[in-house]
PDB file of N, CA and C in Angstrom:
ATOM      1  N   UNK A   1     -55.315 -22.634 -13.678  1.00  0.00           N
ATOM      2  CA  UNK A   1     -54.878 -21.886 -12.516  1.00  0.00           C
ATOM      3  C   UNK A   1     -55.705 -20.599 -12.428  1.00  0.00           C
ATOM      4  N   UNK A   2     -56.280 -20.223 -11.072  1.00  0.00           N
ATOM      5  CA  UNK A   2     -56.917 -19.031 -11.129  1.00  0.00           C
ATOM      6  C   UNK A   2     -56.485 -17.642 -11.040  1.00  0.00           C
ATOM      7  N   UNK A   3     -56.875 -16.152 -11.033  1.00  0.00           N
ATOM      8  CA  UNK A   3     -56.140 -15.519 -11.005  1.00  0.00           C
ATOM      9  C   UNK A   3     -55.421 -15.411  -9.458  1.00  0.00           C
ATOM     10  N   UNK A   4     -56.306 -15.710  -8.177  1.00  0.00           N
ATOM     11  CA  UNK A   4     -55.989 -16.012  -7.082  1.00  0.00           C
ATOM     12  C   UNK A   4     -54.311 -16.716  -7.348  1.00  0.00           C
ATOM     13  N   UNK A   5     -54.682 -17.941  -7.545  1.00  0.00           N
ATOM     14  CA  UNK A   5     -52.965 -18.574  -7.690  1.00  0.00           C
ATOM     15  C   UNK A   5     -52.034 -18.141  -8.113  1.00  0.00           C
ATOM     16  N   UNK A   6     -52.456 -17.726  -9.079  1.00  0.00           N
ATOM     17  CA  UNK A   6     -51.107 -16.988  -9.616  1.00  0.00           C
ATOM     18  C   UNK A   6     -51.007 -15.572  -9.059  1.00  0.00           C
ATOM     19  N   UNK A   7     -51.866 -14.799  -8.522  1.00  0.00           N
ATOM     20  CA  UNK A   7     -51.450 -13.544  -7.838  1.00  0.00           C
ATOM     21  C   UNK A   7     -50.458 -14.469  -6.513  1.00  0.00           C
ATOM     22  N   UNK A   8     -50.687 -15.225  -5.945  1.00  0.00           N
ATOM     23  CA  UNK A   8     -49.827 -15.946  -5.010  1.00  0.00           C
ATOM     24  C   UNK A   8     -48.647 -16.279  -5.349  1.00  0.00           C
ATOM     25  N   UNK A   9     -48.490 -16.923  -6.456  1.00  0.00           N
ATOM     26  CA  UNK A   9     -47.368 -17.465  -7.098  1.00  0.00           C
ATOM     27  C   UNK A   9     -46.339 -15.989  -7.096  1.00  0.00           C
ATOM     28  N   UNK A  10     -46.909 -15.174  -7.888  1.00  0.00           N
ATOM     29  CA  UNK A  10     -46.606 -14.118  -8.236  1.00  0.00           C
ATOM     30  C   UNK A  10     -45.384 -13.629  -7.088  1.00  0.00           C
ATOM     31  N   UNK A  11     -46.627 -13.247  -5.855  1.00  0.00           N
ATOM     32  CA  UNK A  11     -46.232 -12.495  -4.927  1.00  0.00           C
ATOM     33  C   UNK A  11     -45.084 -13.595  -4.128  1.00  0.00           C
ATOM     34  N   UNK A  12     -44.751 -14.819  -4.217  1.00  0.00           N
ATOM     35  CA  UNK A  12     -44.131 -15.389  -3.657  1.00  0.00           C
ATOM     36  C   UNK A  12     -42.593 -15.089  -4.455  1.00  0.00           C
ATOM     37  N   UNK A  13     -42.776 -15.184  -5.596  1.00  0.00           N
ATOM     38  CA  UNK A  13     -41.478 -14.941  -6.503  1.00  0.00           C
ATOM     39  C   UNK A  13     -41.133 -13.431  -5.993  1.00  0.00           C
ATOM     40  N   UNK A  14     -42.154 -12.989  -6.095  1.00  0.00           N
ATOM     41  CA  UNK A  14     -41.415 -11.457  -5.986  1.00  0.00           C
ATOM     42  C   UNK A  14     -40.908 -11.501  -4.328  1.00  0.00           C
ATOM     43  N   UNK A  15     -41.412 -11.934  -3.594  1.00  0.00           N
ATOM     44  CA  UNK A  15     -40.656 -12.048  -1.905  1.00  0.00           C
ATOM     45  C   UNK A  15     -39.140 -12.738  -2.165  1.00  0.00           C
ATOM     46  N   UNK A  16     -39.795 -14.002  -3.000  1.00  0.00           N
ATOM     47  CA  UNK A  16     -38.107 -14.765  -2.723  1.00  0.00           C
ATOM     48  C   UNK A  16     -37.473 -13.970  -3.276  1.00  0.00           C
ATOM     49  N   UNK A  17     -37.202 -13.234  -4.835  1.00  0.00           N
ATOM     50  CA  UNK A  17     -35.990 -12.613  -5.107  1.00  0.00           C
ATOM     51  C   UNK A  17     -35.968 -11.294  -4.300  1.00  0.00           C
ATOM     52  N   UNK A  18     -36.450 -10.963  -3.739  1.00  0.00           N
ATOM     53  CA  UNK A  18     -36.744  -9.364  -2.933  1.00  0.00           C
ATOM     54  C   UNK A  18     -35.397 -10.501  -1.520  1.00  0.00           C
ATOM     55  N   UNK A  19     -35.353 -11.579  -1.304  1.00  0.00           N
ATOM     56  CA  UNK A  19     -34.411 -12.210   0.017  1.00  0.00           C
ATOM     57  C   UNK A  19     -33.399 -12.101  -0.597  1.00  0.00           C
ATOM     58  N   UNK A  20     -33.504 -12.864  -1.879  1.00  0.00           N
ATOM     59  CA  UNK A  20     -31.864 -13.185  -2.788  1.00  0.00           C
ATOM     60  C   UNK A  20     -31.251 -11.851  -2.855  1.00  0.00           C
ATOM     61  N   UNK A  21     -31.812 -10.897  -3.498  1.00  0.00           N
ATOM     62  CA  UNK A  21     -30.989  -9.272  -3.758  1.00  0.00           C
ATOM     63  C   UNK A  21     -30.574  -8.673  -2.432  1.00  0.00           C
ATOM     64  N   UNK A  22     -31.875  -8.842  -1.194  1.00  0.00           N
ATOM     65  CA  UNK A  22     -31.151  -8.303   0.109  1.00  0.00           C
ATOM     66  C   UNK A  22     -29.949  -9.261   0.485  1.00  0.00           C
ATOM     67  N   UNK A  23     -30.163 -10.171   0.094  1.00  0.00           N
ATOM     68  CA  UNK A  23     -28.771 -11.387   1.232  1.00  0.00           C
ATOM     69  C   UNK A  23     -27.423 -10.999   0.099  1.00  0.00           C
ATOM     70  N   UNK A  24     -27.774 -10.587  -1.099  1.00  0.00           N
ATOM     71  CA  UNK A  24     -26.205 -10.502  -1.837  1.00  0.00           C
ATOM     72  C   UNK A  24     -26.135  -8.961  -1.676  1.00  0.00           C
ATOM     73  N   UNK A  25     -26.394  -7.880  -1.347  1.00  0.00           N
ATOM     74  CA  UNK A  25     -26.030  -6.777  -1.427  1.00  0.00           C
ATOM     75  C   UNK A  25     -25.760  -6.512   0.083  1.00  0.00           C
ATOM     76  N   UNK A  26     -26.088  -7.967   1.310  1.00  0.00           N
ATOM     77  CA  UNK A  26     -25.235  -7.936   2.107  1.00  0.00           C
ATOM     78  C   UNK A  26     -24.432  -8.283   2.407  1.00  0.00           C
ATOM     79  N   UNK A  27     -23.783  -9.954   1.678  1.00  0.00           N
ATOM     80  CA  UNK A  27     -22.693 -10.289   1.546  1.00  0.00           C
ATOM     81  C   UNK A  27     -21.481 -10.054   0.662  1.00  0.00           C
ATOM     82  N   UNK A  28     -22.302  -9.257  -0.385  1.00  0.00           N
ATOM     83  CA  UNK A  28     -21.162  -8.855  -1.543  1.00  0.00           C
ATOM     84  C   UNK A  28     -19.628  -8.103  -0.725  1.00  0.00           C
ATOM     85  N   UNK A  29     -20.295  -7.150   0.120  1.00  0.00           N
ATOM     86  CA  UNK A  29     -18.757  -6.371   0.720  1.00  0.00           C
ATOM     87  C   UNK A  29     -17.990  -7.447   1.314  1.00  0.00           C
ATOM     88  N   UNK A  30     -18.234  -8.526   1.894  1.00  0.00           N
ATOM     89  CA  UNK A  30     -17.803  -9.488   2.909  1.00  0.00           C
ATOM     90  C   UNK A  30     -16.809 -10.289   1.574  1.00  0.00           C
ATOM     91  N   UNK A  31     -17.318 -11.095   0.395  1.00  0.00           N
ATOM     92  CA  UNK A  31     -17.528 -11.537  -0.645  1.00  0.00           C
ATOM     93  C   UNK A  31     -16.000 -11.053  -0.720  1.00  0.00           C
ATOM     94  N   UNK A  32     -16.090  -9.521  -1.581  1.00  0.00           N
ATOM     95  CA  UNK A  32     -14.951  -9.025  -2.101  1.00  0.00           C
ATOM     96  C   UNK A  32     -14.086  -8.931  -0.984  1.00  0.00           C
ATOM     97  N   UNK A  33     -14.043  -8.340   0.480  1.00  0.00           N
ATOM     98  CA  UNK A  33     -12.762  -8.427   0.905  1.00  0.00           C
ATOM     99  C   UNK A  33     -12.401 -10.241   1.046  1.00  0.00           C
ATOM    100  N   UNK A  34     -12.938 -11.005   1.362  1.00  0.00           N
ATOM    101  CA  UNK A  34     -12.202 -12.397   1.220  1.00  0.00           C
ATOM    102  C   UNK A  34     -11.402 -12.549  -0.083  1.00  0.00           C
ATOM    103  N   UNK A  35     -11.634 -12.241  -1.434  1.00  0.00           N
ATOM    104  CA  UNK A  35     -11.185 -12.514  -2.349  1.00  0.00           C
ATOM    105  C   UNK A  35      -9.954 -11.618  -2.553  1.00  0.00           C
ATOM    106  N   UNK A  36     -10.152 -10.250  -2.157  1.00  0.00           N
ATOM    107  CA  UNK A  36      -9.217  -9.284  -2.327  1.00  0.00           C
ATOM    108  C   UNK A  36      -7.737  -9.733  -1.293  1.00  0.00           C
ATOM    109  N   UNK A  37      -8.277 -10.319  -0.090  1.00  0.00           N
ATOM    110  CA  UNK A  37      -7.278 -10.883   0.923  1.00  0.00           C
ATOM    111  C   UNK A  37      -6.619 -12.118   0.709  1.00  0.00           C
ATOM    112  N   UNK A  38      -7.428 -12.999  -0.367  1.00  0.00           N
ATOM    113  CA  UNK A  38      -6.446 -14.185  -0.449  1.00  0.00           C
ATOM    114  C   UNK A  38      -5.754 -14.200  -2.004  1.00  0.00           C
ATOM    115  N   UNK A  39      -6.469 -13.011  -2.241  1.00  0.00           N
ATOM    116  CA  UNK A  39      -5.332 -12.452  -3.544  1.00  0.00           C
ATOM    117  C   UNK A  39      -4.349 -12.252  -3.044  1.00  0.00           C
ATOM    118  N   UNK A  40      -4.052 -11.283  -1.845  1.00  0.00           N
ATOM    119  CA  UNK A  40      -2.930 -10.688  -2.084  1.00  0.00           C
ATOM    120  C   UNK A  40      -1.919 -11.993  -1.118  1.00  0.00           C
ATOM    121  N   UNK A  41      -3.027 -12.541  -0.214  1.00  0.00           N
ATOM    122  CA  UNK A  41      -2.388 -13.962   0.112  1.00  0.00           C
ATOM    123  C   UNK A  41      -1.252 -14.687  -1.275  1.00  0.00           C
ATOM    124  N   UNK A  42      -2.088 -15.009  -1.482  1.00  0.00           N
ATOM    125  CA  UNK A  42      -1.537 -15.705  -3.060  1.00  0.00           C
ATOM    126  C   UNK A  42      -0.266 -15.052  -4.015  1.00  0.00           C
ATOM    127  N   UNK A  43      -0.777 -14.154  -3.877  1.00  0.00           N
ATOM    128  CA  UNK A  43       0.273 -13.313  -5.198  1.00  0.00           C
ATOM    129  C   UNK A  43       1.768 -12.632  -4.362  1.00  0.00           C
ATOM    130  N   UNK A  44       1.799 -12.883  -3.117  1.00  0.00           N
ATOM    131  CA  UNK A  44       2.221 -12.250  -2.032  1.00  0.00           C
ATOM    132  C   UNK A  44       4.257 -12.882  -2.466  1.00  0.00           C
ATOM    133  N   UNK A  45       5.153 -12.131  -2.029  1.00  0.00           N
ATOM    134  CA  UNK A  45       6.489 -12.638  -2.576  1.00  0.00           C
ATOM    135  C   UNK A  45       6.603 -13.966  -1.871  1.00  0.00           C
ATOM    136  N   UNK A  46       7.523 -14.511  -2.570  1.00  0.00           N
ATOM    137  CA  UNK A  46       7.703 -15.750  -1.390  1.00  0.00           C
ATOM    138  C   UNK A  46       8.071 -15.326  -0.133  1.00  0.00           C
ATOM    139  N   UNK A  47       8.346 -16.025   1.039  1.00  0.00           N
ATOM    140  CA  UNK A  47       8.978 -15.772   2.089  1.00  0.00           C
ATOM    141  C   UNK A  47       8.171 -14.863   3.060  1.00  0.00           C
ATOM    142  N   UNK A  48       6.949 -14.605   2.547  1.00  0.00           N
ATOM    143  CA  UNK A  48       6.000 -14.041   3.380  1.00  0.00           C
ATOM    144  C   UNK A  48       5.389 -14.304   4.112  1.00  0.00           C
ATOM    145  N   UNK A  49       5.326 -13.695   5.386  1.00  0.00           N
ATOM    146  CA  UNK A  49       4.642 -14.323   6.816  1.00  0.00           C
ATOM    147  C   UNK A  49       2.970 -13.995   6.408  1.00  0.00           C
ATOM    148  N   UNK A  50       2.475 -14.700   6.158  1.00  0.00           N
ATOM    149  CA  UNK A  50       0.708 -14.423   5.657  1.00  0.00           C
ATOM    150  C   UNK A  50       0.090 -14.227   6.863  1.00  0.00           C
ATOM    151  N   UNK A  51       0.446 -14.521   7.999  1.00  0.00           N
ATOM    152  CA  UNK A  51      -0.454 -13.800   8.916  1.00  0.00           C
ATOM    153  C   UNK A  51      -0.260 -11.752   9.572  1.00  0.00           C
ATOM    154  N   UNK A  52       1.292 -11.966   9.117  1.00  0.00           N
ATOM    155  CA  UNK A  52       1.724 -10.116   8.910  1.00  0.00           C
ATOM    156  C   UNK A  52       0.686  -9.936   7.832  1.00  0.00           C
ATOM    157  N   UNK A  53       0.805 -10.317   6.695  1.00  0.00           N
ATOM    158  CA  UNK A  53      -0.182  -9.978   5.937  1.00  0.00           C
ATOM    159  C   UNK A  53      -1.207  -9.570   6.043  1.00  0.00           C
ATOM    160  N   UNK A  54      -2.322 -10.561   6.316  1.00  0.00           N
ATOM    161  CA  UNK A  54      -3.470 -10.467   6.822  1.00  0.00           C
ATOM    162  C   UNK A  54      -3.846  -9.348   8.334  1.00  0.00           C
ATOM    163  N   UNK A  55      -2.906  -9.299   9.039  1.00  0.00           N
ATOM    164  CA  UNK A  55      -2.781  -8.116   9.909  1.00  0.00           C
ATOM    165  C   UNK A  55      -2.642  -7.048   9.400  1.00  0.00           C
ATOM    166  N   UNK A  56      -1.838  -6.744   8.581  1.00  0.00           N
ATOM    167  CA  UNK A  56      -1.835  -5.546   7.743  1.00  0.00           C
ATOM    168  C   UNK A  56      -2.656  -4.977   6.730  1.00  0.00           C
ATOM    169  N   UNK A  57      -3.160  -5.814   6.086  1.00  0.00           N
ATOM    170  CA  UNK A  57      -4.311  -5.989   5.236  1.00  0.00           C
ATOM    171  C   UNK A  57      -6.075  -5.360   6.203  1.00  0.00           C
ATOM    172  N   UNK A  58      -5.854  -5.610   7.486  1.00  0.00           N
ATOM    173  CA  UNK A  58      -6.705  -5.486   8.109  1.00  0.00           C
ATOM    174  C   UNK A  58      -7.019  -4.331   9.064  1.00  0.00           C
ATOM    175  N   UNK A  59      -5.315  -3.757   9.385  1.00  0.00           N
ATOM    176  CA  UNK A  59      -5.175  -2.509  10.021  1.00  0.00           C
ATOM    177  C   UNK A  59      -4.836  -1.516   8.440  1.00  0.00           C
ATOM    178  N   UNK A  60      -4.655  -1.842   7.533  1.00  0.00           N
ATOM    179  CA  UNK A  60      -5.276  -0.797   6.531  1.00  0.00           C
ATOM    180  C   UNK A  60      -6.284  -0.586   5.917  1.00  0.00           C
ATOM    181  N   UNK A  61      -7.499  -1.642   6.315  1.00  0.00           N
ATOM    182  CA  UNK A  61      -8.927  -1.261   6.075  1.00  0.00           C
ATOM    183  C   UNK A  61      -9.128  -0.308   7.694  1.00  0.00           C
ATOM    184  N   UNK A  62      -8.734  -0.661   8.632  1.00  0.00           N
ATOM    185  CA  UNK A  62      -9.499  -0.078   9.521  1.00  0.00           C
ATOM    186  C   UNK A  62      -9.600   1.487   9.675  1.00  0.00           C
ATOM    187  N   UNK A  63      -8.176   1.997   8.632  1.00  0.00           N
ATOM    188  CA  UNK A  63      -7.473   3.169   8.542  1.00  0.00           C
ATOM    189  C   UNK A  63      -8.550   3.791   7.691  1.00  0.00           C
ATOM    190  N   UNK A  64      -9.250   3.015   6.911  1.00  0.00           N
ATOM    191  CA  UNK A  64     -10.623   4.068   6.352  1.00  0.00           C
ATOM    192  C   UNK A  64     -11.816   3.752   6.646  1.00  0.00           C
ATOM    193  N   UNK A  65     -12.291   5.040   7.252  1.00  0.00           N
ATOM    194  CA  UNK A  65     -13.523   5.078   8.437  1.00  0.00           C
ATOM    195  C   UNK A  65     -14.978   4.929   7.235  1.00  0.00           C
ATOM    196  N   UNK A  66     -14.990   5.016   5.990  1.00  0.00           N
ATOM    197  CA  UNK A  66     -15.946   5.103   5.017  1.00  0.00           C
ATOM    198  C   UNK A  66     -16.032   4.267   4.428  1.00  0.00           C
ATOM    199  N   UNK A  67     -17.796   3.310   4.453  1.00  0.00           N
ATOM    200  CA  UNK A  67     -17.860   2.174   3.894  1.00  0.00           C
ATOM    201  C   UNK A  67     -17.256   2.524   2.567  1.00  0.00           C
ATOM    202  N   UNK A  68     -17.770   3.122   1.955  1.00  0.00           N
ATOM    203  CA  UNK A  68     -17.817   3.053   0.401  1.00  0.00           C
ATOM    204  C   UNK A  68     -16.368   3.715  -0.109  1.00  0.00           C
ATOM    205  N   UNK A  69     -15.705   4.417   0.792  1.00  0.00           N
ATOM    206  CA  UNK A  69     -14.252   4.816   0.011  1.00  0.00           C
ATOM    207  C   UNK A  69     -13.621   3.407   0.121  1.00  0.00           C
ATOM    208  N   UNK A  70     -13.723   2.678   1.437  1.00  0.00           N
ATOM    209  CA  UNK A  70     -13.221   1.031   1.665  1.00  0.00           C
ATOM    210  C   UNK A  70     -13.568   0.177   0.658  1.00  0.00           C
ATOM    211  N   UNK A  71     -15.068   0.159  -0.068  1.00  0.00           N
ATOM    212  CA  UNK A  71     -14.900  -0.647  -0.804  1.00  0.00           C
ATOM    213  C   UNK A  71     -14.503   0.006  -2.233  1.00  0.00           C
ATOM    214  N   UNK A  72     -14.033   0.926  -2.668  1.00  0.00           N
ATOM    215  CA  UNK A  72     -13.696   1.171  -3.758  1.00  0.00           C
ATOM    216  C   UNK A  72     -12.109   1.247  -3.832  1.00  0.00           C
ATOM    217  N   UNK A  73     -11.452   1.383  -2.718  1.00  0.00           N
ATOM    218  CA  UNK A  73      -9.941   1.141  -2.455  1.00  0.00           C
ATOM    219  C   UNK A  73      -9.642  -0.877  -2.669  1.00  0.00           C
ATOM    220  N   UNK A  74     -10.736  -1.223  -1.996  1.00  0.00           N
ATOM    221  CA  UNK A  74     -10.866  -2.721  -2.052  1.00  0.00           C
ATOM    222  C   UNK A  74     -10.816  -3.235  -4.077  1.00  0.00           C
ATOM    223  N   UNK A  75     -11.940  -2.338  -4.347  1.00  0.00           N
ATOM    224  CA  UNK A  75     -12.015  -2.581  -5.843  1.00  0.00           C
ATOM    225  C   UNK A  75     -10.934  -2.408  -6.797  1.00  0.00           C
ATOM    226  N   UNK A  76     -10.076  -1.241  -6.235  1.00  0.00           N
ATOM    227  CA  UNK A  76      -8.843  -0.814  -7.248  1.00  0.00           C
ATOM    228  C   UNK A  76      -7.981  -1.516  -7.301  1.00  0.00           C
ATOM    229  N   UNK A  77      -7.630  -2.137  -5.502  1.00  0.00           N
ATOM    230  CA  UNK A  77      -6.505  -2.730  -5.234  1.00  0.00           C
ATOM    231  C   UNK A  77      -6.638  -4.386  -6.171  1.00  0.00           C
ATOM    232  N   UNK A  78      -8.117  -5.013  -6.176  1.00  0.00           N
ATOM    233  CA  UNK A  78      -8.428  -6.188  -6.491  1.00  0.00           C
ATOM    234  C   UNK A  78      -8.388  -5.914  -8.256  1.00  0.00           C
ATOM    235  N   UNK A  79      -8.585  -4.823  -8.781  1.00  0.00           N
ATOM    236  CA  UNK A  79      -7.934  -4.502 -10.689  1.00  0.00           C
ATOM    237  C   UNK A  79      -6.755  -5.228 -10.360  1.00  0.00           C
ATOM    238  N   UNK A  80      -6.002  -4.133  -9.456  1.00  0.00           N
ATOM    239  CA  UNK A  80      -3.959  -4.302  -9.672  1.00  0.00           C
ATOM    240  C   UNK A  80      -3.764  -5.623  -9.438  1.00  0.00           C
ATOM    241  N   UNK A  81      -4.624  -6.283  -8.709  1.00  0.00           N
ATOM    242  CA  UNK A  81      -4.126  -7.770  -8.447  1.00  0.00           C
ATOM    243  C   UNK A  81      -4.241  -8.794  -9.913  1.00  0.00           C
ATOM    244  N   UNK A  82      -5.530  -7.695 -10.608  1.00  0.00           N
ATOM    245  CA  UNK A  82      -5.843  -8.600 -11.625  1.00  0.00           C
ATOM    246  C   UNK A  82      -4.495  -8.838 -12.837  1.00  0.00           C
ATOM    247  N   UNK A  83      -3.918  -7.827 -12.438  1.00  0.00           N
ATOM    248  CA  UNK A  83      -2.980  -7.607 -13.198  1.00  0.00           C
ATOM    249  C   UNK A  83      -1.324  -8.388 -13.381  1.00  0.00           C
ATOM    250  N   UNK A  84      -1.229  -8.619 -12.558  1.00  0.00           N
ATOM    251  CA  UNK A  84       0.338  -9.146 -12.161  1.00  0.00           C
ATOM    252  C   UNK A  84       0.361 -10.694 -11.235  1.00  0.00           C
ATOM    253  N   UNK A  85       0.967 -11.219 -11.864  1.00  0.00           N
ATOM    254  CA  UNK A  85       1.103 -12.308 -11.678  1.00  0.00           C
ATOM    255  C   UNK A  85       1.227 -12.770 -10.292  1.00  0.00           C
ATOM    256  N   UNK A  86       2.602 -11.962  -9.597  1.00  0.00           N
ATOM    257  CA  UNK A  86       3.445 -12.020  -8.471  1.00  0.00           C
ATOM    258  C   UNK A  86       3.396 -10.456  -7.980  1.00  0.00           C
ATOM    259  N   UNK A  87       3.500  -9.841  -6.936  1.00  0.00           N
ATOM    260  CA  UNK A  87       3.696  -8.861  -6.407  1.00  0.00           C
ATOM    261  C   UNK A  87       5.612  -8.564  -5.495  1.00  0.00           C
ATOM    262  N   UNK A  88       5.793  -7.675  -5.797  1.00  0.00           N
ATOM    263  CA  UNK A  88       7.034  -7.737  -5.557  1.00  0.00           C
ATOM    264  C   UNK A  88       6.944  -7.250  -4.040  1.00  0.00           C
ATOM    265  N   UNK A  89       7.916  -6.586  -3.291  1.00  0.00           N
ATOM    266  CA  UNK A  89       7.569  -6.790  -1.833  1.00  0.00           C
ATOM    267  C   UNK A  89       7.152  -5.057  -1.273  1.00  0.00           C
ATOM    268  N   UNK A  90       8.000  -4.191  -2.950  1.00  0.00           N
ATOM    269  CA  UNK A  90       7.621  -2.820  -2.918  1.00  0.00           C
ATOM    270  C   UNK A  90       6.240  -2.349  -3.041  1.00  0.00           C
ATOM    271  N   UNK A  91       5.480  -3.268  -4.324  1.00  0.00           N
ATOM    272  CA  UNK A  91       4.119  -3.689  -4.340  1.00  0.00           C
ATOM    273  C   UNK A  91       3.371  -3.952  -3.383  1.00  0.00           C
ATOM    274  N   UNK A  92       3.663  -4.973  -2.112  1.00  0.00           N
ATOM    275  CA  UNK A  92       3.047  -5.121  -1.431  1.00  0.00           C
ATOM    276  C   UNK A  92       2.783  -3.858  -0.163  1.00  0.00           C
ATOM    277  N   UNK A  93       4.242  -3.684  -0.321  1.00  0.00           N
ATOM    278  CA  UNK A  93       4.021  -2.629   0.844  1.00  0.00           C
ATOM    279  C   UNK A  93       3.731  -1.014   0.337  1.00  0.00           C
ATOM    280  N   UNK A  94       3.376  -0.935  -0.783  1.00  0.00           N
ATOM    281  CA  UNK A  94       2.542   0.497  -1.402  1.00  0.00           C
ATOM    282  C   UNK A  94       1.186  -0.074  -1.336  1.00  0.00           C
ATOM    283  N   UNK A  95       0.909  -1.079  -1.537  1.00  0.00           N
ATOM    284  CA  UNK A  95      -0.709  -1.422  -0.964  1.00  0.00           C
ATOM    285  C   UNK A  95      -1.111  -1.194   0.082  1.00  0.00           C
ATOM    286  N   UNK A  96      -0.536  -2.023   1.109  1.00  0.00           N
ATOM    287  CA  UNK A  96      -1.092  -1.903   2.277  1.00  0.00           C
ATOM    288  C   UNK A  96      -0.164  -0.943   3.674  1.00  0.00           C
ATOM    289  N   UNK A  97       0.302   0.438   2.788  1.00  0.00           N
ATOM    290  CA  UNK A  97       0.599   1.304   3.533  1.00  0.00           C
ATOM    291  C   UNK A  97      -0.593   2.497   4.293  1.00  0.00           C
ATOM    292  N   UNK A  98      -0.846   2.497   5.707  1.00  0.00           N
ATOM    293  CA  UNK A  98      -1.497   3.171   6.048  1.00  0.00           C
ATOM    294  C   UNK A  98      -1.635   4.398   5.669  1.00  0.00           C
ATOM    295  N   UNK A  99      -0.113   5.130   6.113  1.00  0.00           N
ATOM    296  CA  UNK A  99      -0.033   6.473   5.512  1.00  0.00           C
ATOM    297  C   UNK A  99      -0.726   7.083   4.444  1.00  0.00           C
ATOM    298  N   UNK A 100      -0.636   5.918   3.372  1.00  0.00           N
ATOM    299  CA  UNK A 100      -0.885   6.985   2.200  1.00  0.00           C
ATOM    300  C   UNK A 100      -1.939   6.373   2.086  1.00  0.00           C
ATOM    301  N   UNK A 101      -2.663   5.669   2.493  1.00  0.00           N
ATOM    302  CA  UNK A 101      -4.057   4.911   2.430  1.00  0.00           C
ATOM    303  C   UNK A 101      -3.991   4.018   1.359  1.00  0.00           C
ATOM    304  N   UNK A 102      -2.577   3.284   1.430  1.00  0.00           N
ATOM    305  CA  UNK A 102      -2.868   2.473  -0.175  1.00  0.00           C
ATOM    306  C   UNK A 102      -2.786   2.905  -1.304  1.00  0.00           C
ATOM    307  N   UNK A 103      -1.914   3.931  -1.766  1.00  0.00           N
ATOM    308  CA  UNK A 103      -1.923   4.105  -3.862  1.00  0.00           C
ATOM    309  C   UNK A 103      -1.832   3.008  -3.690  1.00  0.00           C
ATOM    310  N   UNK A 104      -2.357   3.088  -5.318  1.00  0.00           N
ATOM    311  CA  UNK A 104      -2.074   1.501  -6.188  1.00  0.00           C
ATOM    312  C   UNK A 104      -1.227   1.635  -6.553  1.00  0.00           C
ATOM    313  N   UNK A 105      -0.021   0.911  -6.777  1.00  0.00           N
ATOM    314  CA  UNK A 105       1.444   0.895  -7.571  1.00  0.00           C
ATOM    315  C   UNK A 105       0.754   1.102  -9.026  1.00  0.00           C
ATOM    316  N   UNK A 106       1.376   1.832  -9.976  1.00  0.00           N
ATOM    317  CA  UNK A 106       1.323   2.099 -11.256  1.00  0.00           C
ATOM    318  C   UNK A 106       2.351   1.507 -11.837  1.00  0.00           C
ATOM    319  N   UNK A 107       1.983   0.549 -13.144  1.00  0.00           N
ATOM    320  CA  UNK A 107       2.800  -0.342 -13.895  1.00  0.00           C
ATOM    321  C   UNK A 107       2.170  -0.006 -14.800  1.00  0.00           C
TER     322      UNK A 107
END
């Protein structure tokens, strides 16, 4: 192989992962709120209307105007999920309270 080819080769690897890192550092935010939303889908008390949910879930992201405070409220809330099995209904609704922008319930 000459150095020609492989400067090609080269420069082709370095384009493709230069696509892969841009396409996941644009889907990653998208990524985590799906997962963070069908967490709380999931873990949600019984008897829960999942589309209130998901409405609420959605008018308390809209309540923070900052990508990055959004995704780090997204990140905390998706720990607490890591945490508990079931969410109780006080749980749910200290999450996705506008007012206070979401504390995390402390357990």
């Amino acid at each position: 192989m000459t150095i020609q080819k492989r400067s090609v080769f080269v420069a082709i690897l370095l384009l493709f992962s230069s696509i892969l890192y841009g396409a996941a550092r644009h889907y990653s935010p998208s990524l985590i709120l799906f997962v963070v939303e069908q967490s709380l889908a999931q873990k949600a008390p019984s008897g829960t209307d999942l589309t209130q949910i998901h409405e609420r879930f959605h008018l308390f992201l809209s309540a923070i105007p900052d990508q990055n405070a959004r995704m780090e409220k997204l990140l905390r809330i998706s720990q607490f999920l890591e945490k508990v099995q079931q969410l109780t209904q006080e749980d749910l609704n200290e999450l996705l309270t506008v007012e206070k922008l979401g504390t995390v319930p402390v357990r």
